[in-house]
Protein backbone atom coordinates (compact mmCIF):
# COMPACT_ATOMS: atom_id res chain seq x y z
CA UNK A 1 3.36 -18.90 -1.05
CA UNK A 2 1.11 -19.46 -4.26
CA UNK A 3 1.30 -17.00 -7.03
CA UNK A 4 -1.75 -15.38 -6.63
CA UNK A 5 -0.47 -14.63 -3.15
CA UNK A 6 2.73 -13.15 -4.19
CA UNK A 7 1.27 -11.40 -7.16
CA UNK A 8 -1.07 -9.84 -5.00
CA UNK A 9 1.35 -8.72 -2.82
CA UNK A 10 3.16 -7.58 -5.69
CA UNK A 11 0.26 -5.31 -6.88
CA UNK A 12 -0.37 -4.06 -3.81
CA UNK A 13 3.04 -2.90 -3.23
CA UNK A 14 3.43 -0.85 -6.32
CA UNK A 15 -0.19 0.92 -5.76
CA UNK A 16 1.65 1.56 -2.03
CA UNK A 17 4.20 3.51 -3.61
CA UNK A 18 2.42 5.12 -6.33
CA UNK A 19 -0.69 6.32 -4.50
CA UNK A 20 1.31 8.50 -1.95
CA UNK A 21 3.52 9.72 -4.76
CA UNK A 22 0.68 10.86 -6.87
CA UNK A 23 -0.92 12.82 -3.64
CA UNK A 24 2.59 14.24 -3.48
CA UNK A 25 2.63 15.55 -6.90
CA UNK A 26 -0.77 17.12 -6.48
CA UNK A 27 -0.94 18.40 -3.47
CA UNK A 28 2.89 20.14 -4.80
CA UNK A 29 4.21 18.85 -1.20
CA UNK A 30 7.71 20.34 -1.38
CA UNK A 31 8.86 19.79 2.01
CA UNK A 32 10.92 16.30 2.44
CA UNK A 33 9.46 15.22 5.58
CA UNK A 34 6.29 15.85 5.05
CA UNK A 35 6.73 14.01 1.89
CA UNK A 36 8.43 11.01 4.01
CA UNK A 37 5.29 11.04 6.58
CA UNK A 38 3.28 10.76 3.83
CA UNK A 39 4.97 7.62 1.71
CA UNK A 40 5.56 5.82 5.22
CA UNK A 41 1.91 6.26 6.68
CA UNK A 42 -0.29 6.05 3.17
CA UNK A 43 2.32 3.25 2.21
CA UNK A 44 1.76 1.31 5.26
CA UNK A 45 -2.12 1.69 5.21
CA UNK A 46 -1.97 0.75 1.46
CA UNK A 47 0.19 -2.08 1.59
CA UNK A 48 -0.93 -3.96 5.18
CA UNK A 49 -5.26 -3.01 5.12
CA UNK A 50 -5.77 -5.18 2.06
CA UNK A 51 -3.69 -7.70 2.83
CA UNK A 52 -5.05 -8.31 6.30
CA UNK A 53 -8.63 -7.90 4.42
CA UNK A 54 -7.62 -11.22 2.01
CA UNK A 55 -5.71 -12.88 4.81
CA UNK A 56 -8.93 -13.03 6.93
CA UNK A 57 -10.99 -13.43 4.20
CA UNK A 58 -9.37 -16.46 3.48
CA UNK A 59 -9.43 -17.40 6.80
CA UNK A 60 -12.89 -17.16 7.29
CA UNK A 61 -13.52 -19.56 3.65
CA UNK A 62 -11.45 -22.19 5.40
């Protein structure tokens, strides 16, 4: 894995975690499984839709 690879992964991770978090905190979403749904489902489309974007992307340049 090349370091732009892992760096991007990297980025996207954190923005996977912080994005849901931030909807959390203004939205005032009290209730812990809501909360969880949230984080799991946002985090999943957050982390996996760009990296499928570059993957093919890349793919596509080869």
């Amino acid at each position: 894995m090349s370091f732009k690879r892992f760096f991007q992964l990297f980025v996207f991770y954190v923005l996977s975690i912080l994005i849901p978090l931030f909807i959390i905190k203004q939205f005032n979403i009290s209730n812990f499984w809501l909360s969880a749904s949230i984080i799991i489902i946002l985090g999943y489309i957050i982390l996996t839709l760009p990296l499928t974007l570059l993957t093919i992307k890349k793919n596509t340049k080869s």
